[in-house]
N, C-alpha and C. Protein backbone atom coordinates (compact mmCIF):
# COMPACT_ATOMS: atom_id res chain seq x y z
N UNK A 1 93.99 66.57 91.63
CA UNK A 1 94.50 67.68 90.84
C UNK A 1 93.52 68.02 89.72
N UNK A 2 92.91 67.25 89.25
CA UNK A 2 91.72 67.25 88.01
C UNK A 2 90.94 68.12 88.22
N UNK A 3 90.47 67.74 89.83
CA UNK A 3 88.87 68.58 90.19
C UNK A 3 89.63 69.85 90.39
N UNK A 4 90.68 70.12 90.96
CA UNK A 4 90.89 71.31 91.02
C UNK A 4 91.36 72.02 89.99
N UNK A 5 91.64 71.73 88.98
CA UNK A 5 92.19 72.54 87.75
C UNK A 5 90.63 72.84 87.37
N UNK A 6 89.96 71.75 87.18
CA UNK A 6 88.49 71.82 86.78
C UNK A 6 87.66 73.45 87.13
N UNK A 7 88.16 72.66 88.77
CA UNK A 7 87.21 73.91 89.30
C UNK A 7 87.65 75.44 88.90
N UNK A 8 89.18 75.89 89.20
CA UNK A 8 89.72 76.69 88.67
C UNK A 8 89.25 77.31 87.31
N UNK A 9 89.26 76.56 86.25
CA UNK A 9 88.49 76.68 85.42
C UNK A 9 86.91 77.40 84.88
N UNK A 10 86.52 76.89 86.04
CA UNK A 10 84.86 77.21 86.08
C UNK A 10 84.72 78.30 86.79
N UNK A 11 86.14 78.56 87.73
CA UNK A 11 86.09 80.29 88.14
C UNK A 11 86.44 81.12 87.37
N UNK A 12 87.27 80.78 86.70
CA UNK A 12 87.83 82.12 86.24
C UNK A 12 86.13 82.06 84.63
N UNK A 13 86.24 81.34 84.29
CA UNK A 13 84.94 81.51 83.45
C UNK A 13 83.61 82.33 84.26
N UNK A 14 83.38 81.96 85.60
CA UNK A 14 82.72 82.89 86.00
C UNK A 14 82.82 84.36 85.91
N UNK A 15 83.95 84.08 86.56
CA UNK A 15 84.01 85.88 86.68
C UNK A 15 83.99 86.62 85.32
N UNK A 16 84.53 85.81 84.21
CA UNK A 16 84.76 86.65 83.11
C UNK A 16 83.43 86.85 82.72
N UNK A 17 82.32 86.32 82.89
CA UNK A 17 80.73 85.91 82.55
C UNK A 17 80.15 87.59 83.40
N UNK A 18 80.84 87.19 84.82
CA UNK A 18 80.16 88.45 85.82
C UNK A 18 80.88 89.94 85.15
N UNK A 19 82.04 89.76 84.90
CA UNK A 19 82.60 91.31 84.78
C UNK A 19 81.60 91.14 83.31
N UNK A 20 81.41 90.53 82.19
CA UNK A 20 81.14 91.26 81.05
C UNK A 20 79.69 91.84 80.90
N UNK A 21 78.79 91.15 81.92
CA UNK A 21 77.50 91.56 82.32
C UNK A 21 77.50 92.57 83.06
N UNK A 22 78.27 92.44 83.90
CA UNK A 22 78.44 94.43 84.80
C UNK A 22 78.95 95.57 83.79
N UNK A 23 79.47 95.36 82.62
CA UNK A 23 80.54 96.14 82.10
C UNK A 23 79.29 96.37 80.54
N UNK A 24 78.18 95.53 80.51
CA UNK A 24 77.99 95.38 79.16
C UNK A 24 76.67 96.34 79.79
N UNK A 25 76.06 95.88 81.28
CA UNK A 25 74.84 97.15 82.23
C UNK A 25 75.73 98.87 82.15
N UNK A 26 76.80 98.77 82.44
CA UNK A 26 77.63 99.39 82.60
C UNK A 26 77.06 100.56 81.08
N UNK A 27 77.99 100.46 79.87
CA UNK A 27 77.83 100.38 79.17
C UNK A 27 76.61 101.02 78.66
N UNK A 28 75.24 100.26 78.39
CA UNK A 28 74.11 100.43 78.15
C UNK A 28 74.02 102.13 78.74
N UNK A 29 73.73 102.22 80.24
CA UNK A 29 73.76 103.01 81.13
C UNK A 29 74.42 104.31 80.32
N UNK A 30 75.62 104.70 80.23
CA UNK A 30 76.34 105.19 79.86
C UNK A 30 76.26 105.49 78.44
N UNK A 31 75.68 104.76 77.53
CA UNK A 31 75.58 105.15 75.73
C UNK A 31 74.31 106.02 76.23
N UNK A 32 73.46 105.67 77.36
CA UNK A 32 72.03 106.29 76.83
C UNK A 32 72.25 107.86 77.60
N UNK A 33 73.76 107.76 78.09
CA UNK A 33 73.46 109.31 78.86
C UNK A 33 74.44 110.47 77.99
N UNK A 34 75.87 109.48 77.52
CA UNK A 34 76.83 110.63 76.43
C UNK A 34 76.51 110.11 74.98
N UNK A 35 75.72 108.90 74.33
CA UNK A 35 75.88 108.57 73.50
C UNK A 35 76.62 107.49 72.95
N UNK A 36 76.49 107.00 71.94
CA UNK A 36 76.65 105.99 71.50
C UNK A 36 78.42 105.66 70.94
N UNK A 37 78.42 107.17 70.09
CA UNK A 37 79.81 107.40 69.77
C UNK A 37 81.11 107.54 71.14
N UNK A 38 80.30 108.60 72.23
CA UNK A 38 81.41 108.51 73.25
C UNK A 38 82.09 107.23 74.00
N UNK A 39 80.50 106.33 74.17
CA UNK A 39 80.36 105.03 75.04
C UNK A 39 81.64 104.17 74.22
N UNK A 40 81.67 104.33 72.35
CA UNK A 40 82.52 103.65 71.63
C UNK A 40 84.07 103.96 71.93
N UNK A 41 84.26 105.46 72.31
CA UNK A 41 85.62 105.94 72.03
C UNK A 41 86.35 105.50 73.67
N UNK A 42 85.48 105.36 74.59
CA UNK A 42 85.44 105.15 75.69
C UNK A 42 86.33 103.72 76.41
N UNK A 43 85.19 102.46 75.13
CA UNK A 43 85.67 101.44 75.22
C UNK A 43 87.10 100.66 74.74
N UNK A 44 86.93 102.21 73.71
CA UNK A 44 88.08 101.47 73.05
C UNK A 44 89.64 101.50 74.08
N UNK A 45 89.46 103.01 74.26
CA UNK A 45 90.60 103.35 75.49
C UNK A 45 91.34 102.49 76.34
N UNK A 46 89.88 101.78 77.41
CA UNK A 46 89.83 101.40 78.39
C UNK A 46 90.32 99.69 77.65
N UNK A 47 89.79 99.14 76.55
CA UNK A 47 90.58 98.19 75.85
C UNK A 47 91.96 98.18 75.33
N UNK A 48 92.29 99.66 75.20
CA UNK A 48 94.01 99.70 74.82
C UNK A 48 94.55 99.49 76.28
N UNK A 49 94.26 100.34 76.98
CA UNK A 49 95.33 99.91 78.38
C UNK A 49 95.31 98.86 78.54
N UNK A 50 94.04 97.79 78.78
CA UNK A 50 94.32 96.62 79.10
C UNK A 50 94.78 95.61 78.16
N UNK A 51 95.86 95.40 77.48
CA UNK A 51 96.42 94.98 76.38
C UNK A 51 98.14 94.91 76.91
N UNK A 52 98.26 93.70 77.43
CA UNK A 52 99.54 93.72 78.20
C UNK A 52 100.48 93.16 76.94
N UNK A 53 101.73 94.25 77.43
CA UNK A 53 102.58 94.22 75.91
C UNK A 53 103.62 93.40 75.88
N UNK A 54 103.31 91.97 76.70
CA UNK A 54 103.64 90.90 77.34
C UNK A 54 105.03 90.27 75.53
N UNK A 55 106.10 89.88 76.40
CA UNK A 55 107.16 89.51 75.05
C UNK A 55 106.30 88.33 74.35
N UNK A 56 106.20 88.74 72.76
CA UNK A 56 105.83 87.76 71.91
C UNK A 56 106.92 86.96 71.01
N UNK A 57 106.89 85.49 71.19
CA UNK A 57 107.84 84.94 70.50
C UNK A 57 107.74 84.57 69.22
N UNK A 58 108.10 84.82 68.12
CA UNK A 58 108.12 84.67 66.78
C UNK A 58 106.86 83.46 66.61
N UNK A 59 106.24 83.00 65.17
CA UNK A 59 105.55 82.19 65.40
C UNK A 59 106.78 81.12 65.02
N UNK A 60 106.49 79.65 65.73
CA UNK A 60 106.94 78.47 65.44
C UNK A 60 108.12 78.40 66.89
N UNK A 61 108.54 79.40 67.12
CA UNK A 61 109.35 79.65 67.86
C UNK A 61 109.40 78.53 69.42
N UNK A 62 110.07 77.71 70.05
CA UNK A 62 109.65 76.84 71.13
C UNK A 62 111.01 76.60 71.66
N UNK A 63 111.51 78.10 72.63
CA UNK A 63 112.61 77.50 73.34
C UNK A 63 113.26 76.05 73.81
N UNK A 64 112.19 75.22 74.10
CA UNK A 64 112.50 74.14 74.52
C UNK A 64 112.43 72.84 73.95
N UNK A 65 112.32 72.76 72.40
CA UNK A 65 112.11 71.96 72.12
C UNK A 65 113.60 71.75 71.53
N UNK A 66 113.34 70.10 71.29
CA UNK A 66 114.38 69.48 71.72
C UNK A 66 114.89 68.55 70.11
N UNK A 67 116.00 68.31 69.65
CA UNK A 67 116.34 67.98 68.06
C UNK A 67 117.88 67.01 68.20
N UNK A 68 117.73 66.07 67.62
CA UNK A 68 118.83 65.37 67.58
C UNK A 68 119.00 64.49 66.50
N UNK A 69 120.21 63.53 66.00
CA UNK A 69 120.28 62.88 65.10
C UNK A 69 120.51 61.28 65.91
N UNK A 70 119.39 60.37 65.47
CA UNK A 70 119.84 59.21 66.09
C UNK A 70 120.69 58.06 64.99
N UNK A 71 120.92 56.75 65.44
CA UNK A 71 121.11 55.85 64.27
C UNK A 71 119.70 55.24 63.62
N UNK A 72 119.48 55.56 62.25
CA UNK A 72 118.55 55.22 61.52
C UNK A 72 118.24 53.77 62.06
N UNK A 73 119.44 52.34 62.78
CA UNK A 73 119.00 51.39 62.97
C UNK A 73 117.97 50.75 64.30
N UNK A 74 117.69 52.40 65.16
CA UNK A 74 117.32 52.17 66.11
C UNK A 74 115.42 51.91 65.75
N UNK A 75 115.32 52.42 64.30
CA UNK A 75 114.05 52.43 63.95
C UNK A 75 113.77 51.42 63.16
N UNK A 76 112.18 51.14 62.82
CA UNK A 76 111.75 49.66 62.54
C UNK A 76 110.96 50.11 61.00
N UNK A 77 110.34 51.13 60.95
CA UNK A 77 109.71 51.94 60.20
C UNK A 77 110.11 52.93 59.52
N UNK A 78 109.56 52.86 58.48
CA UNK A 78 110.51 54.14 57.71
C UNK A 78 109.38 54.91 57.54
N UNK A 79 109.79 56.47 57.72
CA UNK A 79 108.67 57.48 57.48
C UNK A 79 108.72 57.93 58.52
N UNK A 80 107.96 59.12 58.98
CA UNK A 80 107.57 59.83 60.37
C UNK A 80 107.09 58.79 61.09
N UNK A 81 107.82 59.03 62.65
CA UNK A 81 106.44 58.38 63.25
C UNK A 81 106.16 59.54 64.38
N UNK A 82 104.82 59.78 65.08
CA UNK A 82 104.76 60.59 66.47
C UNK A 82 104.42 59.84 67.26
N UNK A 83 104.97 60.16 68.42
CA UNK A 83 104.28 59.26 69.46
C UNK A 83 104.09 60.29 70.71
N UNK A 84 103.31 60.27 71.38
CA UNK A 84 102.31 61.45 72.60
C UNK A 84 102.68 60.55 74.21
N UNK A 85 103.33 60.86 74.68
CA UNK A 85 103.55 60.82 76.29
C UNK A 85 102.76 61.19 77.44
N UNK A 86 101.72 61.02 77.67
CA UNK A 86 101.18 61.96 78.72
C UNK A 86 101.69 62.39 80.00
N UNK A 87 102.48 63.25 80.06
CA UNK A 87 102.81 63.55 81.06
C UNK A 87 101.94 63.84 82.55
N UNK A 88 100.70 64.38 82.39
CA UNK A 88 100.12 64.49 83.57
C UNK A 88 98.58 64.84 83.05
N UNK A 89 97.85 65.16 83.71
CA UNK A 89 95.96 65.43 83.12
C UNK A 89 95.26 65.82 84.37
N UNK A 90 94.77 67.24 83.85
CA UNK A 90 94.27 67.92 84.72
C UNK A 90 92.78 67.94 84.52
N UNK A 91 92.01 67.12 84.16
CA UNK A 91 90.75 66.57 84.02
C UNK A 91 90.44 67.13 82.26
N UNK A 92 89.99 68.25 81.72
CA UNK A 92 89.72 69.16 80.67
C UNK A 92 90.62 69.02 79.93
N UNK A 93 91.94 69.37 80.21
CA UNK A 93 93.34 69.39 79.77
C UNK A 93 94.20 68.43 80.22
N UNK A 94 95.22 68.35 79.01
CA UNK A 94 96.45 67.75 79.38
C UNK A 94 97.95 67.98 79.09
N UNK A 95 98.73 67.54 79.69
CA UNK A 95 100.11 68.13 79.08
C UNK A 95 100.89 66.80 78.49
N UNK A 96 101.20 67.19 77.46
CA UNK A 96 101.77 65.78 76.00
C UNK A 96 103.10 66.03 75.97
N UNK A 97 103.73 65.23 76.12
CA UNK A 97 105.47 65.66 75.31
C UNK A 97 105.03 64.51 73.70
N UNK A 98 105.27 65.52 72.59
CA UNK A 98 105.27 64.85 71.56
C UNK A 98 107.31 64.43 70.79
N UNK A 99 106.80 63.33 70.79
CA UNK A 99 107.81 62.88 69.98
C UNK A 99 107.46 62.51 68.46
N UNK A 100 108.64 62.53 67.92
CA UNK A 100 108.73 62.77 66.62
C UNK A 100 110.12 61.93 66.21
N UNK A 101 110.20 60.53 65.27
CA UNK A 101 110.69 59.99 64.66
C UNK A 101 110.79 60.29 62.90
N UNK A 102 112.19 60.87 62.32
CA UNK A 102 111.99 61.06 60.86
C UNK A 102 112.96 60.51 60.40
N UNK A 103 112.99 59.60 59.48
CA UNK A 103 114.01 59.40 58.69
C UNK A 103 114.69 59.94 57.64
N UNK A 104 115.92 60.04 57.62
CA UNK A 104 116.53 61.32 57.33
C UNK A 104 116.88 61.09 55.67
N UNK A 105 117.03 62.21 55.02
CA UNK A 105 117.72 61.58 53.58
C UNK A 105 118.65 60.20 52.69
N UNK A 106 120.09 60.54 53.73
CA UNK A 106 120.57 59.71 53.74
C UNK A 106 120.12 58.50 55.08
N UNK A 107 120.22 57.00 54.24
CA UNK A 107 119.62 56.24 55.24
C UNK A 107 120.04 55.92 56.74
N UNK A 108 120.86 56.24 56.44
CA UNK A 108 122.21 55.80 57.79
C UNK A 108 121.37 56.33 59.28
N UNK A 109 120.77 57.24 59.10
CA UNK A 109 120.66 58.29 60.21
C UNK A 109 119.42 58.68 60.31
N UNK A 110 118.52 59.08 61.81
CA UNK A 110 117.46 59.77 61.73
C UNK A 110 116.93 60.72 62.65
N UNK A 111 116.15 61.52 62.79
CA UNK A 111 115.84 62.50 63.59
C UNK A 111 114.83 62.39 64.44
N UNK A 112 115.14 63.15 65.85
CA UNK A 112 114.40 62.54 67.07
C UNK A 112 114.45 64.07 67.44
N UNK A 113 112.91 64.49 67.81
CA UNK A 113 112.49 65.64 68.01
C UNK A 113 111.49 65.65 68.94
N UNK A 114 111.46 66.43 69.98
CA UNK A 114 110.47 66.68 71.18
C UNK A 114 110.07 67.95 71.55
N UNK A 115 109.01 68.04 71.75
CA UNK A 115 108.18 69.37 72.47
C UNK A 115 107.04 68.96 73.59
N UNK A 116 107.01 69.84 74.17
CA UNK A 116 106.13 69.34 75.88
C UNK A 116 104.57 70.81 74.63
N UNK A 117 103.22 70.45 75.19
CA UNK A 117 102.38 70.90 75.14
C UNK A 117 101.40 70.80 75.51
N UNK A 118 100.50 71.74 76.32
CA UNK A 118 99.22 71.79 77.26
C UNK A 118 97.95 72.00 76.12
N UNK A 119 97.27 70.95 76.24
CA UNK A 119 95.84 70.90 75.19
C UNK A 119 95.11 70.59 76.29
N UNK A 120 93.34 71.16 75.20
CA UNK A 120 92.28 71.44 76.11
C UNK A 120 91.96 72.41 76.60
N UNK A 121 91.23 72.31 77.21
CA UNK A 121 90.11 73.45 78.26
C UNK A 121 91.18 73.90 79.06
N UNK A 122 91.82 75.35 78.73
CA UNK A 122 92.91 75.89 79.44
C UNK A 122 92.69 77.44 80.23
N UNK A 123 91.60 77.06 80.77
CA UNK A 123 91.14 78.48 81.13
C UNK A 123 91.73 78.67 82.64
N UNK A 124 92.76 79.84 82.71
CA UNK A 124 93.59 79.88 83.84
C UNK A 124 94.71 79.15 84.32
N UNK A 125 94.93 78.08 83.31
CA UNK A 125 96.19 77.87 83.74
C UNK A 125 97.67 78.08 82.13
N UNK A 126 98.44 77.80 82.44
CA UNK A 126 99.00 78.53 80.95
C UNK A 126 100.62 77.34 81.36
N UNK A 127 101.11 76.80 80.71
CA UNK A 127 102.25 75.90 80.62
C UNK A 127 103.58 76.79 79.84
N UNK A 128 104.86 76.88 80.52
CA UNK A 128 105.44 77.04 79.56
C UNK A 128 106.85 76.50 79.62
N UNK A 129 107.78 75.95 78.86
CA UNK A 129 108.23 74.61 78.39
C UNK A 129 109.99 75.59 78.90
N UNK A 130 110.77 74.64 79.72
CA UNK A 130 111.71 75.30 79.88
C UNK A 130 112.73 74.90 79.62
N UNK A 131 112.74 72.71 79.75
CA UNK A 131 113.77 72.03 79.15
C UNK A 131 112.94 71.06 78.65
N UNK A 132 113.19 69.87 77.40
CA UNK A 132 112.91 68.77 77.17
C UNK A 132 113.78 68.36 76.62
N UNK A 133 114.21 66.74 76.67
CA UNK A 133 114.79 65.87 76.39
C UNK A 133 114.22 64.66 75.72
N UNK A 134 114.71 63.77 74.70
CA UNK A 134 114.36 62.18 75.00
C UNK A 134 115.68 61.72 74.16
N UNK A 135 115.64 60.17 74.45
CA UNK A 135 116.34 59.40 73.96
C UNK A 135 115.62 58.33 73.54
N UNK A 136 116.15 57.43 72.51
CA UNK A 136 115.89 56.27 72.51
C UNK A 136 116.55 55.02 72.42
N UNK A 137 116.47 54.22 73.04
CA UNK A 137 117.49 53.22 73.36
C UNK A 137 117.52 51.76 72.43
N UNK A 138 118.14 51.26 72.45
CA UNK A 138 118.12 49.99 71.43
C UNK A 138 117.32 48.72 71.82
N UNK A 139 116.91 48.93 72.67
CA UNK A 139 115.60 48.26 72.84
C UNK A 139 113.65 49.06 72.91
N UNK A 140 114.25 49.93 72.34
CA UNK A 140 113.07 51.02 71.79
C UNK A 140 111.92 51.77 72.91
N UNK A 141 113.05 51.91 73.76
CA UNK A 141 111.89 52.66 75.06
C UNK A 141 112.59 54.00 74.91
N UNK A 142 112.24 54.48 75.16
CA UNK A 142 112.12 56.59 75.01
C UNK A 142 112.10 56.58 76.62
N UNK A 143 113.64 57.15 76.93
CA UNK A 143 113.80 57.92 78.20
C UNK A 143 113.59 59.39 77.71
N UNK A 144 112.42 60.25 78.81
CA UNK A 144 112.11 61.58 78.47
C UNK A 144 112.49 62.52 79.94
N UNK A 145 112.71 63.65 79.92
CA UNK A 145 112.87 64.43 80.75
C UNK A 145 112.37 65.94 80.26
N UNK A 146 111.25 66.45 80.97
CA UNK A 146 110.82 67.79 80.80
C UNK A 146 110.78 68.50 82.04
N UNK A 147 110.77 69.84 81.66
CA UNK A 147 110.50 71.01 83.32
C UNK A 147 110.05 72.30 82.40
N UNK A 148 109.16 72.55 83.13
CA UNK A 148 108.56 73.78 83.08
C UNK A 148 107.93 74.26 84.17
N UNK A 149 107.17 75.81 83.93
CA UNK A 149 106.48 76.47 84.93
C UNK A 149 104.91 76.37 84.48
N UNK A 150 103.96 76.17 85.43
CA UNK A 150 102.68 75.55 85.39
C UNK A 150 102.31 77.03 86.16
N UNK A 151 101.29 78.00 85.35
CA UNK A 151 101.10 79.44 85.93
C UNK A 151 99.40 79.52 86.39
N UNK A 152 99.27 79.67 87.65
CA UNK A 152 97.47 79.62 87.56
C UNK A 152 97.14 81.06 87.42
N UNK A 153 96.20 81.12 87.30
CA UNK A 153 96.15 82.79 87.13
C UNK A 153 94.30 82.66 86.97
N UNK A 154 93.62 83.75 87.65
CA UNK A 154 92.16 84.21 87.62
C UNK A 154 92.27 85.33 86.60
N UNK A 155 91.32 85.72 86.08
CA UNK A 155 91.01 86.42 84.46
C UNK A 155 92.74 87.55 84.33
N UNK A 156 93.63 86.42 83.85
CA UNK A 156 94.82 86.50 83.27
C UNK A 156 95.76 87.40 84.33
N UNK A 157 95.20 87.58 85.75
CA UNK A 157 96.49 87.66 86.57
C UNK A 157 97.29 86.63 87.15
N UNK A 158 98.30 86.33 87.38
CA UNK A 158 99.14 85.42 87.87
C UNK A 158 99.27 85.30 89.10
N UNK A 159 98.26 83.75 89.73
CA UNK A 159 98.40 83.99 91.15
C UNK A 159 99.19 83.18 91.61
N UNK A 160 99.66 81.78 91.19
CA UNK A 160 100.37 81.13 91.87
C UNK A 160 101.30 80.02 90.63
N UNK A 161 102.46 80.20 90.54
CA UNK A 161 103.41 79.50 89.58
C UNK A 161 104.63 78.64 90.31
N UNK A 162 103.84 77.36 89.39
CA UNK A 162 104.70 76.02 90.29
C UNK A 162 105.82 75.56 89.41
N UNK A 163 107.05 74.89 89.88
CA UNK A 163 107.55 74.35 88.56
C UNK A 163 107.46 72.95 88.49
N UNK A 164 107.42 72.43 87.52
CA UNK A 164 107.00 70.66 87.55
C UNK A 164 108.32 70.43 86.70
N UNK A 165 108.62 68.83 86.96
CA UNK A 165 109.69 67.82 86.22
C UNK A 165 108.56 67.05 86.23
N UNK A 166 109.37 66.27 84.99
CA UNK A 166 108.99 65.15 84.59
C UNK A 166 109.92 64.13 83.84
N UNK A 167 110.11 63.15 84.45
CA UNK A 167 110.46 62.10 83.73
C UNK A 167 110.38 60.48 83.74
N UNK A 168 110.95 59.83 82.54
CA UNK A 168 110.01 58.69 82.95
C UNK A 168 111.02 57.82 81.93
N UNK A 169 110.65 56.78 81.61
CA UNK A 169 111.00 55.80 80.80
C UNK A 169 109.73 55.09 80.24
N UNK A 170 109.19 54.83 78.68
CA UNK A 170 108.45 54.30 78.19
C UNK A 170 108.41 53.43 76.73
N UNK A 171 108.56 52.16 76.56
CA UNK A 171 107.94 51.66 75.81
C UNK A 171 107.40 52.31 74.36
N UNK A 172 107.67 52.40 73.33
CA UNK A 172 107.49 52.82 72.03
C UNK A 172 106.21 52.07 71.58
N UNK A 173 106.30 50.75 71.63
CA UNK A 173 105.45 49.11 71.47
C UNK A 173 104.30 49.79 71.91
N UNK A 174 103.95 50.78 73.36
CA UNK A 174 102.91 50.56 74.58
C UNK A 174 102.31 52.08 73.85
N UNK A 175 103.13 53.00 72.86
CA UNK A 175 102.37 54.52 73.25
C UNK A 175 101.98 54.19 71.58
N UNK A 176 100.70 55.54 71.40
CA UNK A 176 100.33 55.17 70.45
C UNK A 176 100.53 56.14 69.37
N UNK A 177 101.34 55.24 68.08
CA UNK A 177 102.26 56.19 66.84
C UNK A 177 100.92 56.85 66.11
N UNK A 178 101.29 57.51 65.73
CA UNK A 178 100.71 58.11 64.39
C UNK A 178 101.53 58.85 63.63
């Protein structure tokens, strides 16, 4: 799966390399025959249409992330802790469910927070988060459950969208806090 996300990668970077060299000959061609100003008013056009007016979600905004109140006694540490899951690794990139341990005002109680996220070299493929879960149990392993849609796409069309689960059971002791 690595080499092929990889490779994926190194296509769609191609092509974007080939169209901007045809488009930039293109271009040249064209300022030296209407001018410099038309070639500008030209580009700009042909840059508004392609500007997909695709739904934008507020910033911070993360349908799927996930918030709960645990018992403060399930924790050993006081203060934040994060801890990073790797869910899967596509050589460049990877996809993390981050967890998040906070202890809450009052001591009694604390907060357990999750989000799934794709880092790295993400050229053509795009993650987006549809459920996440975790727990943590009194012997301090984090049962997690995520699903989302994994979208491949060549210079930002959508060619093929898979959906992935994930879940697992892990060790707190084994992942590494910060």
């Amino acid at each position: 799966m690595a080499a092929f996300t990889i490779g994926w990668g190194l296509l769609n970077l191609g092509l974007a390399i080939t169209i901007f060299v045809i488009s930039w000959r293109n271009f040249r061609i064209y300022s030296k025959r209407y001018g410099s100003l038309a070639t500008g008013i030209l580009l700009l056009l042909t840059a508004s249409m392609c500007q997909s007016p695709g739904k934008k979600q507020p910033a911070g905004a993360n349908p799927a992330a996930f918030q709960t109140t645990i018992s403060s006694s399930l924790i050993q540490e006081n203060g934040p802790r994060s801890y990073y899951i790797q869910l899967t690794d596509f050589g460049f990139s990877k996809l993390t469910q981050s967890v998040i341990l906070n202890q809450t005002s009052d001591s009694t109680t604390a907060q357990l927070s999750s989000f799934v996220n794709l880092t790295g070299f993400m050229s053509g493929i795009h993650w987006t988060s549809i459920y996440t879960s975790v727990t943590l149990d009194a012997d301090r392993h984090l049962r997690y459950n995520s699903s989302g849609t994994l979208q491949w796409s060549l210079l930002g069309i959508p060619v093929y969208t898979q959906v992935k689960y994930f879940t697992g059971n892990v060790s707190t002791d084994s992942l590494k806090a910060q």
